[in-house]
Protein backbone atom coordinates (compact mmCIF):
# COMPACT_ATOMS: atom_id res chain seq x y z
CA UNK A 1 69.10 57.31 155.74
CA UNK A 2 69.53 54.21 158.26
CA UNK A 3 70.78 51.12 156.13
CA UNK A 4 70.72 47.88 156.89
CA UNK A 5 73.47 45.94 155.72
CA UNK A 6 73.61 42.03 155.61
CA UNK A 7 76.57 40.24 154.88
CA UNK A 8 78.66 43.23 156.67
CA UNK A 9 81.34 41.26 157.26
CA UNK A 10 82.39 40.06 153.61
CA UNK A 11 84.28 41.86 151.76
CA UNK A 12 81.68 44.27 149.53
CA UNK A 13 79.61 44.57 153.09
CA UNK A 14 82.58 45.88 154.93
CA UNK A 15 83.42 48.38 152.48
CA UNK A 16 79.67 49.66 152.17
CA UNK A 17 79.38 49.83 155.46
CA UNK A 18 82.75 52.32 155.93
CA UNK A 19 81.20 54.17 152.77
CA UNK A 20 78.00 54.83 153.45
CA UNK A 21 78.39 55.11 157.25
CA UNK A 22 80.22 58.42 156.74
CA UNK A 23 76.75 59.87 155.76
CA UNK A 24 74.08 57.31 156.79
CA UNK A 25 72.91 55.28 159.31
CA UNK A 26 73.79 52.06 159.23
CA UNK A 27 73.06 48.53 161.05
CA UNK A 28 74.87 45.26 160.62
CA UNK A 29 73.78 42.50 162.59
CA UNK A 30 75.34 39.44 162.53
CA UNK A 31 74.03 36.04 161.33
CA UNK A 32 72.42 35.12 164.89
CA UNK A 33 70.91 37.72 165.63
CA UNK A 34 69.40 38.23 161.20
CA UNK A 35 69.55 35.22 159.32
CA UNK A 36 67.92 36.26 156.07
CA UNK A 37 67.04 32.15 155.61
CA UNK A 38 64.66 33.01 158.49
CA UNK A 39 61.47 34.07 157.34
CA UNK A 40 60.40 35.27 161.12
CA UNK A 41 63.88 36.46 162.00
CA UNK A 42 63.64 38.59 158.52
CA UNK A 43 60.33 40.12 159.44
CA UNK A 44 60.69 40.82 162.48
CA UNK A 45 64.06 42.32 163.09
CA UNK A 46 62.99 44.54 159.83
CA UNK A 47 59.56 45.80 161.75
CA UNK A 48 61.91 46.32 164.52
CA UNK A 49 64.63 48.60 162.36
CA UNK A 50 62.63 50.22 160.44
CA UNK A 51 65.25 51.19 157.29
CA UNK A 52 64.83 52.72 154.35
CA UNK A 53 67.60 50.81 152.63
CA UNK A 54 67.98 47.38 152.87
CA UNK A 55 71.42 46.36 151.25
CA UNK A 56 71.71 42.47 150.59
CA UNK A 57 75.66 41.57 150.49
CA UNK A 58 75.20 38.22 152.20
CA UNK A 59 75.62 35.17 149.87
CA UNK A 60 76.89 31.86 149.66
CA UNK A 61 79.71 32.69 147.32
CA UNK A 62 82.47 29.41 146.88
CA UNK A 63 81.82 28.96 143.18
CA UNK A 64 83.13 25.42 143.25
CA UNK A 65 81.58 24.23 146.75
CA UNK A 66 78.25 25.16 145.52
CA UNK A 67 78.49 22.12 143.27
CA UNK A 68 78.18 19.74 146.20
CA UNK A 69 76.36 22.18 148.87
CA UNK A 70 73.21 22.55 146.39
CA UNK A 71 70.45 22.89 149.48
CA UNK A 72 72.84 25.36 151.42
CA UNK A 73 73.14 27.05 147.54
CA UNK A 74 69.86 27.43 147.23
CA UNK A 75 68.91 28.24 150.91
CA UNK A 76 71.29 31.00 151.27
CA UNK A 77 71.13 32.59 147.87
CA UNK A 78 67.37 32.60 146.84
CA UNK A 79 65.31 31.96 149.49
CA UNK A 80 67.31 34.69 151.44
CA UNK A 81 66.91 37.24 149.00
CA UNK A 82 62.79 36.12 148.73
CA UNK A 83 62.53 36.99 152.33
CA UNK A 84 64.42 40.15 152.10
CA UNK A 85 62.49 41.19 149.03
CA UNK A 86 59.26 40.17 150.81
CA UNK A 87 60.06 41.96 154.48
CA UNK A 88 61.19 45.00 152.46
CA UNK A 89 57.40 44.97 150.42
CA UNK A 90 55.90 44.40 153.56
CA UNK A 91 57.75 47.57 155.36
CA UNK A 92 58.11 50.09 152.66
CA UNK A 93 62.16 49.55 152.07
CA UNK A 94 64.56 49.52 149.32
CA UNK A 95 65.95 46.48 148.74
CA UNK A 96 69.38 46.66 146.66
CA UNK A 97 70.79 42.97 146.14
CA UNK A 98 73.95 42.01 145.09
CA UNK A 99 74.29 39.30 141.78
CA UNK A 100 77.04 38.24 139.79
CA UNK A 101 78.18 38.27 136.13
CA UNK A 102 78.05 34.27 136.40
CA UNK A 103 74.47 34.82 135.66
CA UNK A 104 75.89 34.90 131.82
CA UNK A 105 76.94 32.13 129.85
CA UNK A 106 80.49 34.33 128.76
CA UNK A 107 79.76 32.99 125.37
CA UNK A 108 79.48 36.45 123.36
CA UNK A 109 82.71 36.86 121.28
CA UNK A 110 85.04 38.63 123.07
CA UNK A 111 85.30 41.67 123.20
CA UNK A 112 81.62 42.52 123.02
CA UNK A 113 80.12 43.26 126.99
CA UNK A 114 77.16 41.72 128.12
CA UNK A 115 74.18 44.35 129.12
CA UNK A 116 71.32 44.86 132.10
CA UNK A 117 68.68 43.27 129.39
CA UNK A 118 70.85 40.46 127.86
CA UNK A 119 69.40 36.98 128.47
CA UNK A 120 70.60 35.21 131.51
CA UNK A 121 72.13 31.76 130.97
CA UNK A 122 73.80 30.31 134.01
CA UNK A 123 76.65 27.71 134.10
CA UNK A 124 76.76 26.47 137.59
CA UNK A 125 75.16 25.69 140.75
CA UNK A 126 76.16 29.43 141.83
CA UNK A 127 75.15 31.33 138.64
CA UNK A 128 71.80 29.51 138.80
CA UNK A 129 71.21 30.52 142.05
CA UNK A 130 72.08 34.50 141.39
CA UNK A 131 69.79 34.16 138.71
CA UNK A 132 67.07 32.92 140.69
CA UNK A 133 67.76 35.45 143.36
CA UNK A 134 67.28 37.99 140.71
CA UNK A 135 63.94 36.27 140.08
CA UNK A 136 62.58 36.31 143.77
CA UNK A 137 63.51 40.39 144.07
CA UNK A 138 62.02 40.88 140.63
CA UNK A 139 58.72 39.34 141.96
CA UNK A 140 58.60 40.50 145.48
CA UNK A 141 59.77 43.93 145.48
CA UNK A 142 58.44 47.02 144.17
CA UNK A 143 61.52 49.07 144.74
CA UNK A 144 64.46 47.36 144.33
CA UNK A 145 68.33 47.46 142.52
CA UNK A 146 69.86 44.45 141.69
CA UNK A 147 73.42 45.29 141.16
CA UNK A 148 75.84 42.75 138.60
CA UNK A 149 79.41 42.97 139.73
CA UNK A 150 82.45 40.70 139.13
CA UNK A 151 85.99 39.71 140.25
CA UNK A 152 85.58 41.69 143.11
CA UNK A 153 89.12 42.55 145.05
CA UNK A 154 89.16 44.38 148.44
CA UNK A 155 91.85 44.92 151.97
CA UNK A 156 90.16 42.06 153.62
CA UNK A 157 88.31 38.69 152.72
CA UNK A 158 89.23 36.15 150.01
CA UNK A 159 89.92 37.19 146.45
CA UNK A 160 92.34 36.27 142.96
CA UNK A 161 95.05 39.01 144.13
CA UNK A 162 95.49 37.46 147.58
CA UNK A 163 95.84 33.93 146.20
CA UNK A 164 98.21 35.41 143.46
CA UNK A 165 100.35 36.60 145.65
CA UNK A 166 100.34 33.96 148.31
CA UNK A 167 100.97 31.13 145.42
CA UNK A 168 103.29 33.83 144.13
CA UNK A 169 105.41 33.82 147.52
CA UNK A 170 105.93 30.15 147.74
CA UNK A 171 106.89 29.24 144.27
CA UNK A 172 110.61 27.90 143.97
CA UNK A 173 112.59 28.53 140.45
CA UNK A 174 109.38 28.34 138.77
CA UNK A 175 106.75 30.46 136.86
CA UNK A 176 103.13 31.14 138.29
CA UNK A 177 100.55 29.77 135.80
CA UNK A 178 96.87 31.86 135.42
CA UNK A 179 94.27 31.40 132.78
CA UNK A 180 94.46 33.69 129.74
CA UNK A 181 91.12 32.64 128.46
CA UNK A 182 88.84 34.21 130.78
CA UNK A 183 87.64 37.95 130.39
CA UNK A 184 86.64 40.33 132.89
CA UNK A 185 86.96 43.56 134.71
CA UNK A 186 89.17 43.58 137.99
CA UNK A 187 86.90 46.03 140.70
CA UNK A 188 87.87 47.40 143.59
CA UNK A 189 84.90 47.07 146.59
CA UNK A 190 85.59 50.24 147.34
CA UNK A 191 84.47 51.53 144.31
CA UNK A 192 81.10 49.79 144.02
CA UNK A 193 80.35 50.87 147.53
CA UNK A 194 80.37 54.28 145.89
CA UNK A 195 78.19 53.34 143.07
CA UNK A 196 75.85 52.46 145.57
CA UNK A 197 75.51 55.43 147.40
CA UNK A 198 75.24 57.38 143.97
CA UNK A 199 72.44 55.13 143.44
CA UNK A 200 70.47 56.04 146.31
CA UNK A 201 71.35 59.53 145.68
CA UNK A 202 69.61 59.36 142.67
CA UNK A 203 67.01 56.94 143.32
CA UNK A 204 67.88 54.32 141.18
CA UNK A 205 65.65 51.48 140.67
CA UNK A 206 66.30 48.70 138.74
CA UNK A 207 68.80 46.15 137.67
CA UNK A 208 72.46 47.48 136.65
CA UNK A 209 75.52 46.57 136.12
CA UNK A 210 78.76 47.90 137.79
CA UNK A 211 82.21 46.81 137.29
CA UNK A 212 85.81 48.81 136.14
CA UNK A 213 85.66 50.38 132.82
CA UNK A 214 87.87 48.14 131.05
CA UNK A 215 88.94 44.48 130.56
CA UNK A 216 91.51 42.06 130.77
CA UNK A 217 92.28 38.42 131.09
CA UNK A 218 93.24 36.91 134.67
CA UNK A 219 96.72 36.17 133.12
CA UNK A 220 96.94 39.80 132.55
CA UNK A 221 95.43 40.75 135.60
CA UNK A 222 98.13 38.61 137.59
CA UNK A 223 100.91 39.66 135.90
CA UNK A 224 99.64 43.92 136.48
CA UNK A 225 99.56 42.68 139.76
CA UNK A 226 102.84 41.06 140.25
CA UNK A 227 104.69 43.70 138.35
CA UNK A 228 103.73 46.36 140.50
CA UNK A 229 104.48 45.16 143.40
CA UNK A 230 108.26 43.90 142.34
CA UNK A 231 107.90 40.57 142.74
CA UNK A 232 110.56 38.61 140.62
CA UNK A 233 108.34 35.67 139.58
CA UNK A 234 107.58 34.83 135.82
CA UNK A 235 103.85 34.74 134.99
CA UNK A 236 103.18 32.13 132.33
CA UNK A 237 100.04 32.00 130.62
CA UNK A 238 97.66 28.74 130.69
CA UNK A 239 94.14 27.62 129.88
CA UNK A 240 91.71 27.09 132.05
CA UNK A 241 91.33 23.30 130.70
CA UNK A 242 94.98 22.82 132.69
CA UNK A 243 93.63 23.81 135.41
CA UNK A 244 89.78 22.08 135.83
CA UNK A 245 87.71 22.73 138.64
CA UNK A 246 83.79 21.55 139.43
CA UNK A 247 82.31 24.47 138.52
CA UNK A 248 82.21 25.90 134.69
CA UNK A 249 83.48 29.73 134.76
CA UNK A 250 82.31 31.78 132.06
CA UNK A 251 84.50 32.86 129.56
CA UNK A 252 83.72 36.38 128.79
CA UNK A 253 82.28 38.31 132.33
CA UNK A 254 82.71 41.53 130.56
CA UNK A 255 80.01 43.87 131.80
CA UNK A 256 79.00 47.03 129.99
CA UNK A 257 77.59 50.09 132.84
CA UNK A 258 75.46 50.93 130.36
CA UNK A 259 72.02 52.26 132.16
CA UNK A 260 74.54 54.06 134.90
CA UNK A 261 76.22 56.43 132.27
CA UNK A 262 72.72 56.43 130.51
CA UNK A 263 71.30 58.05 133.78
CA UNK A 264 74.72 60.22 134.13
CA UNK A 265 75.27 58.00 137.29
CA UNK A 266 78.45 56.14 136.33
CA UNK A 267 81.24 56.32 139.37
CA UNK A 268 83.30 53.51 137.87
CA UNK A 269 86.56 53.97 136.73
CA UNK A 270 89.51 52.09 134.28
CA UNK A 271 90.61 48.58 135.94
CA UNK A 272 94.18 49.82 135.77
CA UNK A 273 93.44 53.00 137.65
CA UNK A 274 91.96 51.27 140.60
CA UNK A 275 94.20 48.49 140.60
CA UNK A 276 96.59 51.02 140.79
CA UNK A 277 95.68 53.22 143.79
CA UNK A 278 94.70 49.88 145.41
CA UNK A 279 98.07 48.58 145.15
CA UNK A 280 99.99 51.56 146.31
CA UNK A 281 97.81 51.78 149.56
CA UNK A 282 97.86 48.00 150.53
CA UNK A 283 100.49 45.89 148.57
CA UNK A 284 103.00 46.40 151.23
CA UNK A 285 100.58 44.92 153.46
CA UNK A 286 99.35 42.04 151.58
CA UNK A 287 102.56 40.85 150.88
CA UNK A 288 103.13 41.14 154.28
CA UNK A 289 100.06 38.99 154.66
CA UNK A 290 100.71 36.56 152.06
CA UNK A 291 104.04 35.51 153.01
CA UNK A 292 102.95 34.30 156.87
CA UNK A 293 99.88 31.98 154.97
């Protein structure tokens, strides 16, 4: 299949597009030359590609920026997806876009997972927008997967394990502080990029959810992390009230795969296990990384 990819360059892009281009086709221009706020640059440069697959990984995605940066917000993360969804109706693609477990208030009691059909209720500038991107493919495209994911990690880009370890590195005779009161399920890129293609394999249409099997706090999550990779700092647990920031975070981003194991389709696997693997390829590497920020 040839697969466009936008947003190739973040971290969930990059990692589709080494996944999928072992078997497909695939095409990953770069903001000047496709920028999906463009309504002509959308249409034509899909008239001109011709794909079967159009995968959306491009977003505006700094939770706590988005408070100030609503127009940008908004520009980037539902108008984007409208022309994508549109362009992709108009040429006969499948659209697959990328949304967030911010798209759910976290207020279920923990430990119970939220589900593809649970009620959206958005705390922030960001979660509102992924909902409203939801919206605009819903409306606009026949064939389409929106795909929920959460506390994404990968080898490259920005994520919690890379700041862990950097803040890690530079402490002096004291402990590293992370939130125990927020929920979710650490997943590795990698991983989703293969739920994808099992997707497509199977023709999946619809809205899903796809994270690790599994749960844990981002105290626990840090501390995994830390542990593995020998590093002799204490992890102390806080609340996220010691540590406010502009944007609300939802407390409980637990998210259940429940139509991918109902369609047999499920490629996810335990937090730990990934975490794991993850750790043993790369952890030399980031610390590596972490200690020349």
């Amino acid at each position: 299949m040839k697969i466009l990819i936008l947003g190739g360059s973040g971290m969930l892009g990059s990692e589709c597009k080494e996944v999928l281009g072992r078997r497909h086709e695939i095409i990953t221009p770069d903001r000047e030359s496709l920028n999906i706020v463009s309504w002509d640059q959308v249409i034509d440069r899909l008239q001109q590609i011709s794909p079967e697959i159009v995968l959306n990984c491009a977003g505006f995605t700094d939770v706590d920026a988005s408070e100030e940066e609503d127009f940008a917000v908004r520009k980037i993360n539902v108008e984007g997806p409208r022309n994508l969804a549109q362009g992709a109706a108009r040429f006969g693609s499948k659209l697959i876009h990328i949304s967030s477990d911010y798209v759910f208030d976290g207020q279920k009691t923990l430990p119970q997972p939220y589900f593809e059909d649970d009620l959206v209720r958005p705390l922030s500038a960001y979660a509102k927008s992924k909902a409203e991107s939801e919206t605009a493919v819903r409306e606009n495209s026949p064939d389409y997967i929106i795909l929920r994911t959460g506390w994404l990690y990968s080898r490259g880009g920005s994520n919690f394990i890379k700041a862990i370890l950097s803040a890690a590195l530079k402490l002096r005779n004291s402990a590293l502080k992370v939130v125990d009161d927020q929920f979710g399920s650490p997943t590795w890129t990698y991983r989703v990029a293969h739920q994808i293609e099992a997707l497509l394999n199977r023709g999946g249409r619809g809205t899903y959810h796809a994270t690790s099997e599994g749960f844990c706090s981002k105290f626990e999550w840090a501390a995994f992390v830390v542990e593995k990779l020998g590093l002799k700092v204490p992890v102390e647990p806080c609340k996220t009230e010691d540590f406010p920031t502009p944007a609300r975070r939802p407390v409980n981003s637990i998210l259940e795969n429940r139509l991918l194991k109902k369609q047999g389709i499920n490629v996810m696997r335990d937090w730990k296990e990934d975490l794991n693997e993850f750790l043993d390829l790369y952890g030399e590497d980031l610390i590596k990384e972490a200690s020349r920020d």
